[in-house]
N, C-alpha and C. Protein backbone atom coordinates (compact mmCIF):
# COMPACT_ATOMS: atom_id res chain seq x y z
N UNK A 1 66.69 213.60 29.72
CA UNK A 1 67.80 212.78 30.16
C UNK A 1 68.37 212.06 28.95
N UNK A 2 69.79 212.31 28.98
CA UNK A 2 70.40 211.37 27.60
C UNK A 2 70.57 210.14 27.90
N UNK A 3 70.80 209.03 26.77
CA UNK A 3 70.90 207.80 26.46
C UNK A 3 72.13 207.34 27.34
N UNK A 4 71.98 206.42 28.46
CA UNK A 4 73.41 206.18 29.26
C UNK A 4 73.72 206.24 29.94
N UNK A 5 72.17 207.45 30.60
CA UNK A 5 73.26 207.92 32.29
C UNK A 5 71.82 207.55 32.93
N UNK A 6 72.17 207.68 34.39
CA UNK A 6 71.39 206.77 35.02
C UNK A 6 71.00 207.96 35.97
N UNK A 7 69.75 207.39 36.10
CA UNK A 7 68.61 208.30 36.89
C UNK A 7 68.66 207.46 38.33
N UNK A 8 69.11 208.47 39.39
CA UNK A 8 69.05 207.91 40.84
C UNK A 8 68.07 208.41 41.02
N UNK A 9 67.21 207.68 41.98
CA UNK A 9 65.63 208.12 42.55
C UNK A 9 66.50 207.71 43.84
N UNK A 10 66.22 209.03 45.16
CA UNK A 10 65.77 208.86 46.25
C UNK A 10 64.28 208.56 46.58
N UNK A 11 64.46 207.31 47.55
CA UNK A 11 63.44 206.31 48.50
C UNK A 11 63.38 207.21 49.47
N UNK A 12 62.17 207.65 49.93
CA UNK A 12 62.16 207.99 51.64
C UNK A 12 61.50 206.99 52.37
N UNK A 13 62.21 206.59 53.27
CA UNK A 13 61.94 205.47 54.50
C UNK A 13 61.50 206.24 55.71
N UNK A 14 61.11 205.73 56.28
CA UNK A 14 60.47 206.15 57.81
C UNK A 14 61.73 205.97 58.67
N UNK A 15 62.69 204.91 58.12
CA UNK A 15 63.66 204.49 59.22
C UNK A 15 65.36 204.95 58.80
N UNK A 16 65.26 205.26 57.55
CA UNK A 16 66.53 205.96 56.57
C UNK A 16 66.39 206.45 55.63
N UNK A 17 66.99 207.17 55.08
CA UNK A 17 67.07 207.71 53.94
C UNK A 17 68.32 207.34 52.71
N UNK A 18 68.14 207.02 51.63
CA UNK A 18 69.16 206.87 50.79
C UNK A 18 69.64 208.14 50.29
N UNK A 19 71.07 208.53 50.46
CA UNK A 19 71.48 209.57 49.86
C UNK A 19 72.10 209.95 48.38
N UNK A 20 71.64 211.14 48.01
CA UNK A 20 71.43 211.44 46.30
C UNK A 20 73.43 211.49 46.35
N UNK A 21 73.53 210.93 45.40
CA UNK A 21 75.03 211.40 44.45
C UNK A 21 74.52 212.20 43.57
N UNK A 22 75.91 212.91 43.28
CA UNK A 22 75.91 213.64 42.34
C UNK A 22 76.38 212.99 41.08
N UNK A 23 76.70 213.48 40.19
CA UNK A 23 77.48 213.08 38.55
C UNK A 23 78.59 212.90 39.06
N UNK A 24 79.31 213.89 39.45
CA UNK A 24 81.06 213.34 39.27
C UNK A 24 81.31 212.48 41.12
N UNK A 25 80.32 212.05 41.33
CA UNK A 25 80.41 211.03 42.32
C UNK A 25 80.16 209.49 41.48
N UNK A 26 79.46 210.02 41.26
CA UNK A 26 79.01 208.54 40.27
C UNK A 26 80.35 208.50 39.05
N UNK A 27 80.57 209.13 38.54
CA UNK A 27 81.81 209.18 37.53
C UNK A 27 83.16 208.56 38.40
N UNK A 28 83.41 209.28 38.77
CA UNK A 28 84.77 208.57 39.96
C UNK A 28 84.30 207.18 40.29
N UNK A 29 83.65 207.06 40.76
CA UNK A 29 83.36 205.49 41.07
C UNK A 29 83.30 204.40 40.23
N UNK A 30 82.96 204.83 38.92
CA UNK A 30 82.46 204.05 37.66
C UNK A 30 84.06 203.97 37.52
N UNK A 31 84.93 205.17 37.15
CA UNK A 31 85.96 205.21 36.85
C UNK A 31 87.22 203.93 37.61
N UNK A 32 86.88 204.27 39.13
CA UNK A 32 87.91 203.59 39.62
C UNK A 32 87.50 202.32 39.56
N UNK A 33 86.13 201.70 39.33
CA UNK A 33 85.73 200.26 39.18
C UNK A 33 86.18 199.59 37.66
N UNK A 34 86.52 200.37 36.76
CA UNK A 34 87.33 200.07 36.00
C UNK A 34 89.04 200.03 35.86
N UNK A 35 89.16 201.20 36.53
CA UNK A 35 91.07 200.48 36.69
C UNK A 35 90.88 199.56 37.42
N UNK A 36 90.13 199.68 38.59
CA UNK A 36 90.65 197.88 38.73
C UNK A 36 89.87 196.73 38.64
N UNK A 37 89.35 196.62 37.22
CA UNK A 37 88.77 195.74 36.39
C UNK A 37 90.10 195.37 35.26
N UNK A 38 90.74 196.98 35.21
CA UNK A 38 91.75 196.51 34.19
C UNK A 38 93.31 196.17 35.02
N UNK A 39 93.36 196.52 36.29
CA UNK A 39 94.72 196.01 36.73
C UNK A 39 94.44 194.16 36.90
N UNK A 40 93.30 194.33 37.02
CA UNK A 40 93.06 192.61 37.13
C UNK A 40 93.68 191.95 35.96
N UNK A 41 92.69 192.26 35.09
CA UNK A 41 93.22 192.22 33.99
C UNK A 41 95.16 191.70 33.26
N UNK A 42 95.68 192.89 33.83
CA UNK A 42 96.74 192.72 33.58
C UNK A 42 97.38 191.50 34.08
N UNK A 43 97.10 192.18 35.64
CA UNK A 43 97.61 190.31 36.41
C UNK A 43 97.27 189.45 35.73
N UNK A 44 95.95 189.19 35.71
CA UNK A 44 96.02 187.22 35.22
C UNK A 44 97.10 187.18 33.75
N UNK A 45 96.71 188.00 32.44
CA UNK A 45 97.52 188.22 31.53
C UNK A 45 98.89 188.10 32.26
N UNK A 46 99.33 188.84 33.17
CA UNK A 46 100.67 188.36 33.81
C UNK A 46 101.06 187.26 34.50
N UNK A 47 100.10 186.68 35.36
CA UNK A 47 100.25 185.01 35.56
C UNK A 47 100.31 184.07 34.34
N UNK A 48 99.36 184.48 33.46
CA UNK A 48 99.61 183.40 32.24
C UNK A 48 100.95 183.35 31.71
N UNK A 49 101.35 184.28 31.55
CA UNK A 49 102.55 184.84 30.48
C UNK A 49 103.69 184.16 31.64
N UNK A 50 104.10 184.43 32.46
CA UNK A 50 104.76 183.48 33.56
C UNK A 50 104.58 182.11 33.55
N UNK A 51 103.54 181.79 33.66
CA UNK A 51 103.42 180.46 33.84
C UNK A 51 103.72 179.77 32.08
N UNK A 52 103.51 180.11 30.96
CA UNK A 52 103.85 179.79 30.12
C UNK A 52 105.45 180.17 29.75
N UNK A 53 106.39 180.40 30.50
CA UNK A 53 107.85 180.86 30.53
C UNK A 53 108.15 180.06 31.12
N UNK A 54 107.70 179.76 32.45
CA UNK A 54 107.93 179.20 33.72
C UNK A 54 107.98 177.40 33.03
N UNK A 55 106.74 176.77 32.39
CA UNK A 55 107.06 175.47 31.45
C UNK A 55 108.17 175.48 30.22
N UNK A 56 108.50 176.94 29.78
CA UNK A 56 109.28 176.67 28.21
C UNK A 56 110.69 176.44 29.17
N UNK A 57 110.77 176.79 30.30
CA UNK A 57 112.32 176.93 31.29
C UNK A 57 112.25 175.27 31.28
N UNK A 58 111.29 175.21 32.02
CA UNK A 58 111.98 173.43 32.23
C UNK A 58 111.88 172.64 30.96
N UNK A 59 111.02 172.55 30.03
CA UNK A 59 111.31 171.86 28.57
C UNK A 59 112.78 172.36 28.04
N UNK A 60 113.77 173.65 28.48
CA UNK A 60 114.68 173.94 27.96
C UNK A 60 115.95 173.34 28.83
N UNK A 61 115.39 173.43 29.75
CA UNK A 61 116.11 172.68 30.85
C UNK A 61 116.69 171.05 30.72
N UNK A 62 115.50 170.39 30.55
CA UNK A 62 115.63 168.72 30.11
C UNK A 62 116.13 168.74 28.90
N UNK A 63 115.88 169.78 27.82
CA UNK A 63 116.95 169.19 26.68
C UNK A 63 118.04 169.44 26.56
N UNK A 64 118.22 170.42 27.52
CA UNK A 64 119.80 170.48 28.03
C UNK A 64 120.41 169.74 28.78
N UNK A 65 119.90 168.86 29.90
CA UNK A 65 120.11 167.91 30.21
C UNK A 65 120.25 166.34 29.50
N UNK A 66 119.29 166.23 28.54
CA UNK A 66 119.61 165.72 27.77
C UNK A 66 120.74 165.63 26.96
N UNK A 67 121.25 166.58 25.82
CA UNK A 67 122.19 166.46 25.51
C UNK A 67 123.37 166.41 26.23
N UNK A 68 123.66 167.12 27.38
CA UNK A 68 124.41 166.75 28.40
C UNK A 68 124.77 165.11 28.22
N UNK A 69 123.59 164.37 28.61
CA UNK A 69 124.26 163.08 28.63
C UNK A 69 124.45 162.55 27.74
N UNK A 70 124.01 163.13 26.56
CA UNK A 70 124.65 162.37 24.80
C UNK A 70 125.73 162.65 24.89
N UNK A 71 126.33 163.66 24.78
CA UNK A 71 127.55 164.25 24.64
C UNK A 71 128.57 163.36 25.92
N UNK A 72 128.10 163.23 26.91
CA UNK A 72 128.74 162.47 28.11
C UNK A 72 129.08 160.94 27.16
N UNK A 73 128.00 160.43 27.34
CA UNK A 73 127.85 158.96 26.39
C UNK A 73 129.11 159.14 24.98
N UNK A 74 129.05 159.62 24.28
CA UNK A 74 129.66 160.15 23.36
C UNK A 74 131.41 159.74 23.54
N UNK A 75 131.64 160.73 24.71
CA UNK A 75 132.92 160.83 25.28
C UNK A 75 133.64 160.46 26.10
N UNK A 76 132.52 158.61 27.14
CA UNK A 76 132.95 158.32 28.14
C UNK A 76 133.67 157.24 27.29
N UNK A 77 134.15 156.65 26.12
CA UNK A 77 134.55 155.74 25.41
C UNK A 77 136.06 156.21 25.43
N UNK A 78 136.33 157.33 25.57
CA UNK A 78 137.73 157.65 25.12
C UNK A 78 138.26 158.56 26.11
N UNK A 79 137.61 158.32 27.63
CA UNK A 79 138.54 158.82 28.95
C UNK A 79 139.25 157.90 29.06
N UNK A 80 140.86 157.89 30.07
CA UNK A 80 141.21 157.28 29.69
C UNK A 80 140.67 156.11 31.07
N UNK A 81 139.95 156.51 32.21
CA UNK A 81 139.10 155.48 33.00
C UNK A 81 138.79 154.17 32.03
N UNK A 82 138.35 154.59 31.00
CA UNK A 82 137.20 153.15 30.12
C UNK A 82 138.35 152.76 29.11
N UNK A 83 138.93 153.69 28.52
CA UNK A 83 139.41 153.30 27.41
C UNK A 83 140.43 152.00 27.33
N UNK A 84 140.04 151.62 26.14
CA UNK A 84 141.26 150.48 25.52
C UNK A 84 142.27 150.83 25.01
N UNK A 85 142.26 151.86 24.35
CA UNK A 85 143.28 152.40 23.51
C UNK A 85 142.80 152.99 22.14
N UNK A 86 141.72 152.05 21.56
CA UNK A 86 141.17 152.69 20.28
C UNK A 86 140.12 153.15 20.72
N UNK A 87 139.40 153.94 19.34
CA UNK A 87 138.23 154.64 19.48
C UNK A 87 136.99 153.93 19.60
N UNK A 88 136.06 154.45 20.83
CA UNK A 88 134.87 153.89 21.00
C UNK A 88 135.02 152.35 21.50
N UNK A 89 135.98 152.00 21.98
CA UNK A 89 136.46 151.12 22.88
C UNK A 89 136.18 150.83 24.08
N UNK A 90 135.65 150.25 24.89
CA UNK A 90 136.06 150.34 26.49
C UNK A 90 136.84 149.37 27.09
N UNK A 91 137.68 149.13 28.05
CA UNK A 91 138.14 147.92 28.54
C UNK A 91 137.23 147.40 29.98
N UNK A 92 137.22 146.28 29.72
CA UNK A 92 136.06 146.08 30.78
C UNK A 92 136.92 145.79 31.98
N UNK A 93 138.09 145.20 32.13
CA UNK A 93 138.85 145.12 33.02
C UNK A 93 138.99 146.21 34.03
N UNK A 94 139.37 147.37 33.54
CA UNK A 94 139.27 148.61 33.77
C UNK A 94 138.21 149.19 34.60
N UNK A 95 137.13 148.54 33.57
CA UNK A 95 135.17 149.22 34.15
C UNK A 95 135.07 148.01 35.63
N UNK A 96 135.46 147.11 35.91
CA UNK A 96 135.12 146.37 36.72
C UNK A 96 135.87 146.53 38.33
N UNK A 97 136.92 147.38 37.84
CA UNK A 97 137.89 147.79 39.09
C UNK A 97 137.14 149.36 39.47
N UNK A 98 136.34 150.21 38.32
CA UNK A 98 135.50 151.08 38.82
C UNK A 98 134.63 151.30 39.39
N UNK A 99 133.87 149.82 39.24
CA UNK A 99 132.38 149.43 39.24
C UNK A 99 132.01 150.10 40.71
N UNK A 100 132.70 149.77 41.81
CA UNK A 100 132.35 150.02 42.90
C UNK A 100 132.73 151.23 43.91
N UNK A 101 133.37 151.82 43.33
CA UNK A 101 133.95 152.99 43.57
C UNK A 101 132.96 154.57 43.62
N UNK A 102 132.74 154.68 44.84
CA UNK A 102 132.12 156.11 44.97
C UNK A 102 132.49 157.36 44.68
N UNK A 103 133.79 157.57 44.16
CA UNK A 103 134.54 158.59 43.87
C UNK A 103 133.75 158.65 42.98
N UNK A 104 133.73 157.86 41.54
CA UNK A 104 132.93 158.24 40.16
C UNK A 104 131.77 158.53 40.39
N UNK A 105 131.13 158.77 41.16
CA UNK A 105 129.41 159.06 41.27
C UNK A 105 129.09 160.40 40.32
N UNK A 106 130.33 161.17 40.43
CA UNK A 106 130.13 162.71 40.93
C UNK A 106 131.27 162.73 39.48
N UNK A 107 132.10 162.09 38.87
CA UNK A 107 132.68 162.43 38.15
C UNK A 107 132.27 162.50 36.28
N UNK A 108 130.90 161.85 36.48
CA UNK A 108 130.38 162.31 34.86
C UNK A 108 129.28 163.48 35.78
N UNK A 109 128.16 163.94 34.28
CA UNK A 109 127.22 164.71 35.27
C UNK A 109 125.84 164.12 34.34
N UNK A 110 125.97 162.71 34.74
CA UNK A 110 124.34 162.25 34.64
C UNK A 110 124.28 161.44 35.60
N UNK A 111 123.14 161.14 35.44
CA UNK A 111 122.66 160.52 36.88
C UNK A 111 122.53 158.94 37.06
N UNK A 112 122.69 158.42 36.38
CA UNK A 112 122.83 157.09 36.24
C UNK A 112 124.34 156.49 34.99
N UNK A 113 124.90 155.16 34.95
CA UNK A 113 125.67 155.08 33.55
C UNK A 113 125.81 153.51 33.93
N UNK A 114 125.46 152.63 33.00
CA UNK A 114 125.30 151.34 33.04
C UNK A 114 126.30 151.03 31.45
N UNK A 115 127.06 149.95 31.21
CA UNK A 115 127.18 149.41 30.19
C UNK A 115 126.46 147.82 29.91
N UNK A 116 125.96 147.52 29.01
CA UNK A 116 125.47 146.49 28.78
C UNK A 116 125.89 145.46 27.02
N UNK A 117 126.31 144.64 27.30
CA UNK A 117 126.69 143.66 25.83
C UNK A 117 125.25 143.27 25.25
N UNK A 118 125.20 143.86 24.10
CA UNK A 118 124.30 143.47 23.38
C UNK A 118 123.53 142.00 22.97
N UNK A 119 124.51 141.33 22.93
CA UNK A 119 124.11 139.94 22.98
C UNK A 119 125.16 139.18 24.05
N UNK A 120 124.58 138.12 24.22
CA UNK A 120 122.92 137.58 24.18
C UNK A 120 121.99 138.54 24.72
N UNK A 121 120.87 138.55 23.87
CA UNK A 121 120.04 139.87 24.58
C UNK A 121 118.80 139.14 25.32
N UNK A 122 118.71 137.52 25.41
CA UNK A 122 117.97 137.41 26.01
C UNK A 122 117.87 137.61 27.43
N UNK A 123 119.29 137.31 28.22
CA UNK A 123 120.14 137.16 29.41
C UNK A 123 120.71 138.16 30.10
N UNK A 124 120.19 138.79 31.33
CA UNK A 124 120.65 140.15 31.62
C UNK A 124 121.38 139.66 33.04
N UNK A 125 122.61 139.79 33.39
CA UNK A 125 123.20 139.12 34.39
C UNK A 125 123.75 140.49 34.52
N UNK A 126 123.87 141.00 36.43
CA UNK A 126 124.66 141.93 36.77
C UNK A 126 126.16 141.39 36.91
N UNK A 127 127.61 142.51 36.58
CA UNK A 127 128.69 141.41 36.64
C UNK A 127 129.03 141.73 38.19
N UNK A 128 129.58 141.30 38.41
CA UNK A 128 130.32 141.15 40.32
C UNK A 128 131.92 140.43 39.55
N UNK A 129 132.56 140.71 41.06
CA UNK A 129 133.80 139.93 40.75
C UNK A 129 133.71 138.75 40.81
N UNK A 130 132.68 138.33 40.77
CA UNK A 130 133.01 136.12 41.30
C UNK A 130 132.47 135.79 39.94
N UNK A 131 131.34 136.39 38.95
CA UNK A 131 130.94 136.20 37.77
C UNK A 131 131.36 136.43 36.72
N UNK A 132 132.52 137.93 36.77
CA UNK A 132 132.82 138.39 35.68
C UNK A 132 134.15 137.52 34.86
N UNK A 133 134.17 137.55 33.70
CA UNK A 133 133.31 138.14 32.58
C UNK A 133 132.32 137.02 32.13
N UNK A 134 131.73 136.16 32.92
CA UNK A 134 130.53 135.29 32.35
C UNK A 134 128.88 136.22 32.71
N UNK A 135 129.10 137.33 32.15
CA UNK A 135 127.96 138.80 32.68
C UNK A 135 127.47 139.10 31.50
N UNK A 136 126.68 139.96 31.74
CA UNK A 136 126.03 141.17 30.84
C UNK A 136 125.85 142.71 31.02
N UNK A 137 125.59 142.65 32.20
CA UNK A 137 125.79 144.29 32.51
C UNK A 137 126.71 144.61 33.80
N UNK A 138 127.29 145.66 33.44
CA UNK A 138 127.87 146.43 34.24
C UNK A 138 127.32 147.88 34.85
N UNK A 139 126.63 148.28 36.09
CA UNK A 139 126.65 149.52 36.52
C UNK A 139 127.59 149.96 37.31
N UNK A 140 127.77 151.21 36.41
CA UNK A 140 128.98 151.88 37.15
C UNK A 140 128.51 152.39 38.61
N UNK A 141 127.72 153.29 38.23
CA UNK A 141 126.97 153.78 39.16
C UNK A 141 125.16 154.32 39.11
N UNK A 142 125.05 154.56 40.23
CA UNK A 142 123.10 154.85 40.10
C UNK A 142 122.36 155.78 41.66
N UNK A 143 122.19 156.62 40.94
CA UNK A 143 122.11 158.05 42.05
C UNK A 143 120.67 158.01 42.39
N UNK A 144 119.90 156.73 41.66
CA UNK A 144 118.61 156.29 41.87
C UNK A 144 117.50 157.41 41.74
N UNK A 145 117.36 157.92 40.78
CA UNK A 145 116.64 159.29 40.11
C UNK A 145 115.00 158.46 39.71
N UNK A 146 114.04 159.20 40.07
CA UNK A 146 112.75 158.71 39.82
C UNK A 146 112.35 158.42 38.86
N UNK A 147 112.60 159.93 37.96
CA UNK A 147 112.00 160.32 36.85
C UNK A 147 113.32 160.55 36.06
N UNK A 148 113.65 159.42 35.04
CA UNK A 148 115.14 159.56 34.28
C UNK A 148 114.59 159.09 33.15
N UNK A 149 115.43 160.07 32.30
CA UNK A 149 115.64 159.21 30.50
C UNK A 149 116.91 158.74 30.34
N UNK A 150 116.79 157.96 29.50
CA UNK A 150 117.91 157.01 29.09
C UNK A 150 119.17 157.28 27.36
N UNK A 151 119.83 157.41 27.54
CA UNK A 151 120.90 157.81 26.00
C UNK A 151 121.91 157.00 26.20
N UNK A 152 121.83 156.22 24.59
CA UNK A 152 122.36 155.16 25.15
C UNK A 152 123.86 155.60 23.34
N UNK A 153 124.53 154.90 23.72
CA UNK A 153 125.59 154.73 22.34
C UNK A 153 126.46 153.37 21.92
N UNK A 154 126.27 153.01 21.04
CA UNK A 154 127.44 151.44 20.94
C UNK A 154 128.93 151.58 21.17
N UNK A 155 129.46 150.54 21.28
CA UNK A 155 130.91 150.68 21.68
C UNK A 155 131.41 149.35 21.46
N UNK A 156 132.53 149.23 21.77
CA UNK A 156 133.59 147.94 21.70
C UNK A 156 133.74 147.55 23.03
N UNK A 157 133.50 146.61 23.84
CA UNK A 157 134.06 146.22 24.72
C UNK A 157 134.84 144.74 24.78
N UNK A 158 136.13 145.49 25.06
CA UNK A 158 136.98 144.61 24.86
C UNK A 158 137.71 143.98 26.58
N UNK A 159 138.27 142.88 26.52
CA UNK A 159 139.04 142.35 27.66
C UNK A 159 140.03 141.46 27.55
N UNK A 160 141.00 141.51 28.24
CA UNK A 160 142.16 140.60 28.01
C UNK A 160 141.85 138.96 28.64
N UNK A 161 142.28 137.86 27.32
CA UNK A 161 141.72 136.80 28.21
C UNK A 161 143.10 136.12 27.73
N UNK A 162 142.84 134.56 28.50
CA UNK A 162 144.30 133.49 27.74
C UNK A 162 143.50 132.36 26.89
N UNK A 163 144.81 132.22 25.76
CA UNK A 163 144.14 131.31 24.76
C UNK A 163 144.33 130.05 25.53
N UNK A 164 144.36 128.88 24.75
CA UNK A 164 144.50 127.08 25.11
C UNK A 164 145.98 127.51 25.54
N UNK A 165 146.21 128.29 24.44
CA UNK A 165 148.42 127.95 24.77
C UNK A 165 148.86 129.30 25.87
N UNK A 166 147.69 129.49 26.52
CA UNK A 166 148.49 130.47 27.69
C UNK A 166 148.60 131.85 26.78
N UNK A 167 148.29 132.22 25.52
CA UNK A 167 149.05 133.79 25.29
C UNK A 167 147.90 134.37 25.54
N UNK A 168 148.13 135.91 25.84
CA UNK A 168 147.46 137.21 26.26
C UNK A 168 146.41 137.36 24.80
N UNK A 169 145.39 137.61 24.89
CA UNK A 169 144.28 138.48 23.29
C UNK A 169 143.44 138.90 23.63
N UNK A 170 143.01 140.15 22.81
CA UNK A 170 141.72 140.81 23.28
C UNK A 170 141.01 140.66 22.73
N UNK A 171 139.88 140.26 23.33
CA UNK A 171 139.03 139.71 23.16
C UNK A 171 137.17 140.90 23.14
N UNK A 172 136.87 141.25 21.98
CA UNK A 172 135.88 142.40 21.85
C UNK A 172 134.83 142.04 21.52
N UNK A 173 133.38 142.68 22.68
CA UNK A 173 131.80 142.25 21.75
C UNK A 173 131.42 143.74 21.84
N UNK A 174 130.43 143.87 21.64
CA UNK A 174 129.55 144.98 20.73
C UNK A 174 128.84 144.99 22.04
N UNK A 175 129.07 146.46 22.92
CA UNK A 175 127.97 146.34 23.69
C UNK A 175 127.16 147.74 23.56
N UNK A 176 126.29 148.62 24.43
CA UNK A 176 126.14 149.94 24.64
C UNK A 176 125.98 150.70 26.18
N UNK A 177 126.69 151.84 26.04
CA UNK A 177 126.87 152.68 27.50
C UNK A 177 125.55 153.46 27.08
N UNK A 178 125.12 153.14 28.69
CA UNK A 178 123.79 153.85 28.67
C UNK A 178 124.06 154.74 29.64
N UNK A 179 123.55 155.96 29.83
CA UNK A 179 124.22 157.29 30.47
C UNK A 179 122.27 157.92 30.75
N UNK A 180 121.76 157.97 32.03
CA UNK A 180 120.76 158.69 32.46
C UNK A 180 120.61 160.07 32.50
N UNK A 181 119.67 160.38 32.63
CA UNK A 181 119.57 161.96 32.83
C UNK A 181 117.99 162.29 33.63
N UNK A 182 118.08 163.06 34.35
CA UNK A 182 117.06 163.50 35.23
C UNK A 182 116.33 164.06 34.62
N UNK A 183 114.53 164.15 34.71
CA UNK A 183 113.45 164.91 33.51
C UNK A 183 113.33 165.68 34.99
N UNK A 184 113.24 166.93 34.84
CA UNK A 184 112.08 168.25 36.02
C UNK A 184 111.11 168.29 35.22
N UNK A 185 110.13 168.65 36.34
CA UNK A 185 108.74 168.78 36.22
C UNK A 185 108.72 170.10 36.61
N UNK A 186 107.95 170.68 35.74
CA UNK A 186 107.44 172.31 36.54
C UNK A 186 106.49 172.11 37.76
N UNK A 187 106.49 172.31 38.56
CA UNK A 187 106.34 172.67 39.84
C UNK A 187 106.36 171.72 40.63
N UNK A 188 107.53 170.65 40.58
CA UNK A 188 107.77 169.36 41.38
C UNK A 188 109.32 169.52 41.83
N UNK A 189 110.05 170.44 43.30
CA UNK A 189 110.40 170.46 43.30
C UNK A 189 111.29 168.76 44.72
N UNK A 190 112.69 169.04 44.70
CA UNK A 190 113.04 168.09 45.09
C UNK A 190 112.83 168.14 46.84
C-alpha cells in the first residue's frame, strides 16, 4: 500500500454491516469535499471584499457631502438672498426676513445653516424680531440631523442702522456661516 491512501477495513457486526468503497468512490467524495471547501472559500473572500467597498462608499460619500457644504458655505455670501452687495458680505436685514421661512429648508443642500458674530464670543443670544440686532446668532434653518459635521467660513455682516443725526450707515462685524452636513454610517440606515 502507498504513502496516502487509506486502507478501509470492513467491521462485521451481528446487527450490520459496513460497506467497502471502492477508490474512485472515495476519490469523488474527497474531490467534491474540496470544491466546496473552496467555493466557501471564495464567498467569505467575497463578503470581505464587499464589505470593505461597501465602508470605502460611505467614507466617499461623507466627503462628498462634505465638500458639498464648503462649497455651499463658500457661495451662500454672494446669493443674492444674503448678499449686501460686496463680496463675502451678508445683510442681516435680509437674513432676518428669511429666518423663518420654510421655503429655504430645501433651497441650499445641507442640512443645517446658522450664522453667528464672532464677538462677543462669550454671549450666544438667538436673534427673533423683538431682539434683533441686540443678538448673536441667527438660524436660518435646522432639519435636526443626529449625526452632523459642521463647515463653517467668515464673512461681513453688515446692517443698516441711524446715526444721532437720523442718516442711514452700514454698519459691519465679522461673523461666520456655519453650513451642516449629514455623516452615514455603513449599515445605519434612516
Amino acid at each position: 500500500m502507498k504513502k496516502g491512501q487509506l486502507k478501509i477495513q470492513v467491521q462485521e457486526n451481528c446487527r450490520f454491516s459496513v460497506p467497502r468503497f471502492s477508490r474512485g468512490q472515495l476519490k469523488i467524495q474527497e474531490m467534491s469535499f474540496m470544491l466546496m471547501a473552496v467555493v466557501i472559500l471564495f464567498i467569505l473572500a467575497g463578503l470581505f471584499f464587499a464589505s470593505v467597498k461597501y465602508r470605502e462608499m460611505y467614507k466617499t460619500s461623507n466627503q462628498l457631502e462634505k465638500e458639498k457644504a464648503l462649497s455651499t458655505v463658500a457661495k451662500i455670501a454672494d446669493t443674492a438672498e444674503f448678499s449686501c452687495g460686496e463680496p463675502l458680505c451678508i445683510d442681516l436685514d435680509k437674513l432676518m426676513v428669511m429666518k423663518d421661512r420654510q421655503a429655504y429648508s430645501g433651497f441650499f443642500p445641507v442640512t443645517s445653516l446658522s450664522i453667528v458674530k464672532v464677538f462677543p464670543k462669550d454671549v450666544q443670544v438667538e436673534c427673533t424680531m423683538v431682539n434683533y440686532p441686540n443678538c448673536t446668532s441667527i438660524k436660518v434653518y435646522d432639519k435636526h440631523v443626529g449625526n452632523e459635521q459642521s463647515i463653517s467660513a467668515f464673512v461681513s455682516l453688515c446692517r443698516q442702522e441711524r446715526n444721532s443725526g437720523g442718516y442711514l450707515y452700514r454698519k459691519c462685524e465679522l461673523g461666520k456661516v456655519i453650513a451642516g452636513s449629514e455623516i452615514k454610517q455603513a449599515g445605519v440606515s434612516k
